[in-house]
Protein backbone atom coordinates (compact mmCIF):
# COMPACT_ATOMS: atom_id res chain seq x y z
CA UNK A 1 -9.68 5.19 37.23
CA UNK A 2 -6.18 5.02 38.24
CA UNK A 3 -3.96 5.94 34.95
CA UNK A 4 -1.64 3.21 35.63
CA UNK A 5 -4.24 -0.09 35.88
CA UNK A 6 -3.57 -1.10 32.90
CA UNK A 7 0.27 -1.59 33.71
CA UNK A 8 -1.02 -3.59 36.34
CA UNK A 9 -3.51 -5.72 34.86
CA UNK A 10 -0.89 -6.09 31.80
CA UNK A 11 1.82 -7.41 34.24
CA UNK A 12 -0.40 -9.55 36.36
CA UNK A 13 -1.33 -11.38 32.73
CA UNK A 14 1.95 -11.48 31.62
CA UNK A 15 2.76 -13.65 35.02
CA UNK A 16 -0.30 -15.97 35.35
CA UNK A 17 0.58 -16.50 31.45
CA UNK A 18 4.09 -17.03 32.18
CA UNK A 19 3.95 -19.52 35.02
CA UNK A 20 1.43 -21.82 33.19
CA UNK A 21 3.55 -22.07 30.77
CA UNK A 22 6.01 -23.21 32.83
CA UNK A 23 4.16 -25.65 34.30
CA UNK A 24 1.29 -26.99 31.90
CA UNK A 25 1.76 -29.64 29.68
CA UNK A 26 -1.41 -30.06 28.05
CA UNK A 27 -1.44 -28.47 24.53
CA UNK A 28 -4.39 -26.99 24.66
CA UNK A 29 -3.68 -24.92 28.03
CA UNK A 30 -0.19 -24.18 26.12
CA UNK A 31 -2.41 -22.47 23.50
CA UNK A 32 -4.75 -20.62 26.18
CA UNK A 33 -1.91 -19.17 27.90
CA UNK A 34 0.18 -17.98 24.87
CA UNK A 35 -2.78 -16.15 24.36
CA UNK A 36 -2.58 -14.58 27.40
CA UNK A 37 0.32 -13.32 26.64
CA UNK A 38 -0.37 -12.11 23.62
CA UNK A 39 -3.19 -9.81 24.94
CA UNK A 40 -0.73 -8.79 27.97
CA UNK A 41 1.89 -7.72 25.18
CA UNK A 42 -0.69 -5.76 23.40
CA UNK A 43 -2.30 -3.74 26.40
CA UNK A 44 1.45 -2.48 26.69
CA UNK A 45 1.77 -1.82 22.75
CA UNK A 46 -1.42 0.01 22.94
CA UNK A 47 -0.76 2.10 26.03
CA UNK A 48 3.13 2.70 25.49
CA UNK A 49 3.01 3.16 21.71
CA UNK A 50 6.41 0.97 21.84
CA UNK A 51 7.25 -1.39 18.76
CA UNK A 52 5.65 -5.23 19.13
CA UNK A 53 9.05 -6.74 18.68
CA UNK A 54 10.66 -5.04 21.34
CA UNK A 55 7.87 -5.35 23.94
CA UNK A 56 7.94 -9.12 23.35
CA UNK A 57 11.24 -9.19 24.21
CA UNK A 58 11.60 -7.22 27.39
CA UNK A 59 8.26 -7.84 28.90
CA UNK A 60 7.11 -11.52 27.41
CA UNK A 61 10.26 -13.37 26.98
CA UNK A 62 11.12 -14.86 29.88
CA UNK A 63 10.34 -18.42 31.16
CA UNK A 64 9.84 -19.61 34.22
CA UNK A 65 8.04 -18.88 37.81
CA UNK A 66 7.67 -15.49 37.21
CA UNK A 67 9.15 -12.75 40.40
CA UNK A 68 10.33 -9.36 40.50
CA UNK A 69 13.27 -8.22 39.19
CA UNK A 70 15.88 -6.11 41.66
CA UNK A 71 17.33 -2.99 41.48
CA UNK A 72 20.22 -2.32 43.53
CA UNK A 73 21.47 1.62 44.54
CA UNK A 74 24.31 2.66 46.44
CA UNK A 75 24.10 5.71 48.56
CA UNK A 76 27.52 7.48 49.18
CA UNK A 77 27.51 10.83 51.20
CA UNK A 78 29.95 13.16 51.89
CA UNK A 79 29.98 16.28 53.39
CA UNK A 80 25.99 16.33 53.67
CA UNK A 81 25.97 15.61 49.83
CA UNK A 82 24.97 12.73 47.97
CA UNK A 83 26.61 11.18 45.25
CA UNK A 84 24.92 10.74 42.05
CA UNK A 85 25.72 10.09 37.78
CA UNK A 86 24.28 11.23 35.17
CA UNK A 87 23.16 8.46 32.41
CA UNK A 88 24.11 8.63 28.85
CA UNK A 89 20.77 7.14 27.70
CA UNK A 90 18.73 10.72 28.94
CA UNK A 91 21.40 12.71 30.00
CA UNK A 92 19.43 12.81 33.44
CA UNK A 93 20.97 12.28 37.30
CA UNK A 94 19.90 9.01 39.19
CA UNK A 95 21.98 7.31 42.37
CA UNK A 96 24.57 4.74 40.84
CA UNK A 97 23.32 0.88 40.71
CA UNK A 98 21.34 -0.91 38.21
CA UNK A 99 19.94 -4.65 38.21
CA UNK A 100 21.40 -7.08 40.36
CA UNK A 101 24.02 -9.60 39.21
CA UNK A 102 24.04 -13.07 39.66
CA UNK A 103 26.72 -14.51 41.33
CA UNK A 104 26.82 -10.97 43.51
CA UNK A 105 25.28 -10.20 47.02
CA UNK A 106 23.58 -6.85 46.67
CA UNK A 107 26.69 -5.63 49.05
CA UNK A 108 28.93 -6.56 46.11
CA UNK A 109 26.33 -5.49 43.30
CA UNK A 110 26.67 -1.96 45.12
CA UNK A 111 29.93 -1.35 45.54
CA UNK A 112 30.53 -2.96 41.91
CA UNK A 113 27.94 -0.34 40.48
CA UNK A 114 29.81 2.84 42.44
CA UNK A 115 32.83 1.76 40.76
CA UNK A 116 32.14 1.31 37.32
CA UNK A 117 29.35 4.12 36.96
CA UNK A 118 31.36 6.76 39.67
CA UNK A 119 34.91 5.95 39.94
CA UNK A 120 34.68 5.65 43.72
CA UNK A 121 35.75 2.01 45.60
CA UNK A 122 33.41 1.52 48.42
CA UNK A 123 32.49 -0.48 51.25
CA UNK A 124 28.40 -1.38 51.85
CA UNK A 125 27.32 -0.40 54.98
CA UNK A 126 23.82 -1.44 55.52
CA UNK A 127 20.76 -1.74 53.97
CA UNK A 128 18.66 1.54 54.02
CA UNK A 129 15.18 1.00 52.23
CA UNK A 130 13.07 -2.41 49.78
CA UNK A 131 10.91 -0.40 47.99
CA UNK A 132 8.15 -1.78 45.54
CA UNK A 133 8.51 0.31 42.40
CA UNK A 134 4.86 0.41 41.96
CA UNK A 135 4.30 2.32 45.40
CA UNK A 136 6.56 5.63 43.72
CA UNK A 137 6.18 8.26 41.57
CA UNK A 138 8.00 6.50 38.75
CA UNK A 139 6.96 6.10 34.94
CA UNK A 140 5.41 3.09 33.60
CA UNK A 141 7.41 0.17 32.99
CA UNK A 142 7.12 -3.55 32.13
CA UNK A 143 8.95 -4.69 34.81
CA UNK A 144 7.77 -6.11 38.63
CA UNK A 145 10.69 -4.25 40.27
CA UNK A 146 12.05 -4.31 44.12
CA UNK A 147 14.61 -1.37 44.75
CA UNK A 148 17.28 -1.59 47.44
CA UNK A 149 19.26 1.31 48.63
CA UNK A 150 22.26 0.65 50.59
CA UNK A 151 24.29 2.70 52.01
CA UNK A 152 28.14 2.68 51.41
CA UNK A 153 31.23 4.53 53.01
CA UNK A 154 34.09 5.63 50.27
CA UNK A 155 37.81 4.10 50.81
CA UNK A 156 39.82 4.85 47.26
CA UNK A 157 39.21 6.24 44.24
CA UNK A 158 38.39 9.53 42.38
CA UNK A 159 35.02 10.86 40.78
CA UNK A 160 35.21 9.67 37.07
CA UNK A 161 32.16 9.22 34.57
CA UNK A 162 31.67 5.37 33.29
CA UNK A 163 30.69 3.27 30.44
CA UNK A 164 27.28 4.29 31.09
CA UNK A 165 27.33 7.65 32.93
CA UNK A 166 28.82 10.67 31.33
CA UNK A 167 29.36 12.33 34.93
CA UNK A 168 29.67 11.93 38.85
CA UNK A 169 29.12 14.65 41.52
CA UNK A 170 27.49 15.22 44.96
CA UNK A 171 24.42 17.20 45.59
CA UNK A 172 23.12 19.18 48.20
CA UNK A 173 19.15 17.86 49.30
CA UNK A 174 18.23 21.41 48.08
CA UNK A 175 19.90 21.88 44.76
CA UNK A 176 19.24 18.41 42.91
CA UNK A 177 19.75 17.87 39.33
CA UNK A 178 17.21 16.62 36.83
CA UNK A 179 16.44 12.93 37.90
CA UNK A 180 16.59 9.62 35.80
CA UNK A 181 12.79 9.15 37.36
CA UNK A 182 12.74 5.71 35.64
CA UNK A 183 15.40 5.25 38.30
CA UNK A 184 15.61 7.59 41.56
CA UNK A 185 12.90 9.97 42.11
CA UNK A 186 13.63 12.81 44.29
CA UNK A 187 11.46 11.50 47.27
CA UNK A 188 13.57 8.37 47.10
CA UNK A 189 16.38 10.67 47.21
CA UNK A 190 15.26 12.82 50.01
CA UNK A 191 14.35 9.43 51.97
CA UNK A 192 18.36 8.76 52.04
CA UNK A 193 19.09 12.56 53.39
CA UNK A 194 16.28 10.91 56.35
CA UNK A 195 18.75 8.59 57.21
CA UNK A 196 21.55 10.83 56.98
CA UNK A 197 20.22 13.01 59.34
CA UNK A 198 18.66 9.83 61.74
CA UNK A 199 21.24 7.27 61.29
CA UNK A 200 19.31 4.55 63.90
CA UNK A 201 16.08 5.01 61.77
CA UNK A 202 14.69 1.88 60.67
CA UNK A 203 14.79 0.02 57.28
CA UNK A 204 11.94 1.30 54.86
CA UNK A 205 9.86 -1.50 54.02
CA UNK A 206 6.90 -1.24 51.08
């Protein structure tokens, strides 16, 4: 059996309880789906070993049609490097970005992400790759996730770490760092060098 079923079968519970919720008014039904939920929150207690309270919160707590959350990562070469931080929270490398903003396009949450976690001021080219977070190599996680990489051209600023990052550098596609896999995973990464090397190629699409 596939080691990460239960993350789906959690998640998929999670959102059929979630949208009745939102949408049922009868009290019994109320009761039926809270249930649901409850189960959902315990597959990922059981299987993550992470505290009740805190899985109820991140994975249960929203209300609501459930849909994926986004990811947005900018992609910054130069000189046949590419540009990546290192987070404070594992001390691991990952391409700057982090959950899209609202009130931002995913041009602006890009350049916005360069800036704060890299120092750099940007301008979003185009979009490279959506990729379904389930269809990679990364760890579990509660989350429905899309990822977008986009690909941005530097016009000011100078390599500095951020709030959140504790560095910023460029890597060759041969001598990467430890990755943030929970992030960027290095055949994500190696997918951007792709376009680097085939600008015209097409957009990825999971």
């Amino acid at each position: 059996m596939n080691d990460t079923r239960w993350l789906e079968w959690a998640q998929r519970i999670q959102a059929i309880a979630q949208t009745g919720l939102a949408y049922t008014r009868n009290e019994y039904d109320i009761e039926r789906y809270e249930e649901l939920r409850e189960i959902s929150i315990r597959i990922m207690q059981e299987h993550t070993g992470a505290p009740y309270p805190v899985i109820k919160e991140l994975f249960a707590s929203e209300s609501g049609y459930p849909t994926p959350k986004v990811d947005v990562r900018g992609v910054v070469f130069e000189d046949g490097k590419i540009l990546l931080v290192r987070e404070k929270s594992d001390g691991k490398w990952t391409l700057p970005g982090g959950w899209a903003d609202i009130g931002y396009t995913p041009k602006e949450v890009a350049a916005k992400e360069i800036r704060e976690e890299a120092g750099l001021i940007v301008r979003a080219v185009k979009l490279l790759a959506v990729l379904d977070k389930k269809c990679h190599p990364h760890p579990p996680e509660p989350y429905y996730i899309y990822k977008l990489f986009i690909l941005c051209e530097r016009t000011g600023g100078a390599l500095e770490a951020g709030l959140e990052t504790s560095d910023a550098a460029y890597f060759g596609e041969h001598e990467l760092p430890e990755l943030s896999l929970n992030r960027t995973t290095e055949s994500q990464i190696r997918l951007m060098f792709d376009y680097l090397r085939n600008p015209g190629k097409e957009v990825t699409l999971d």
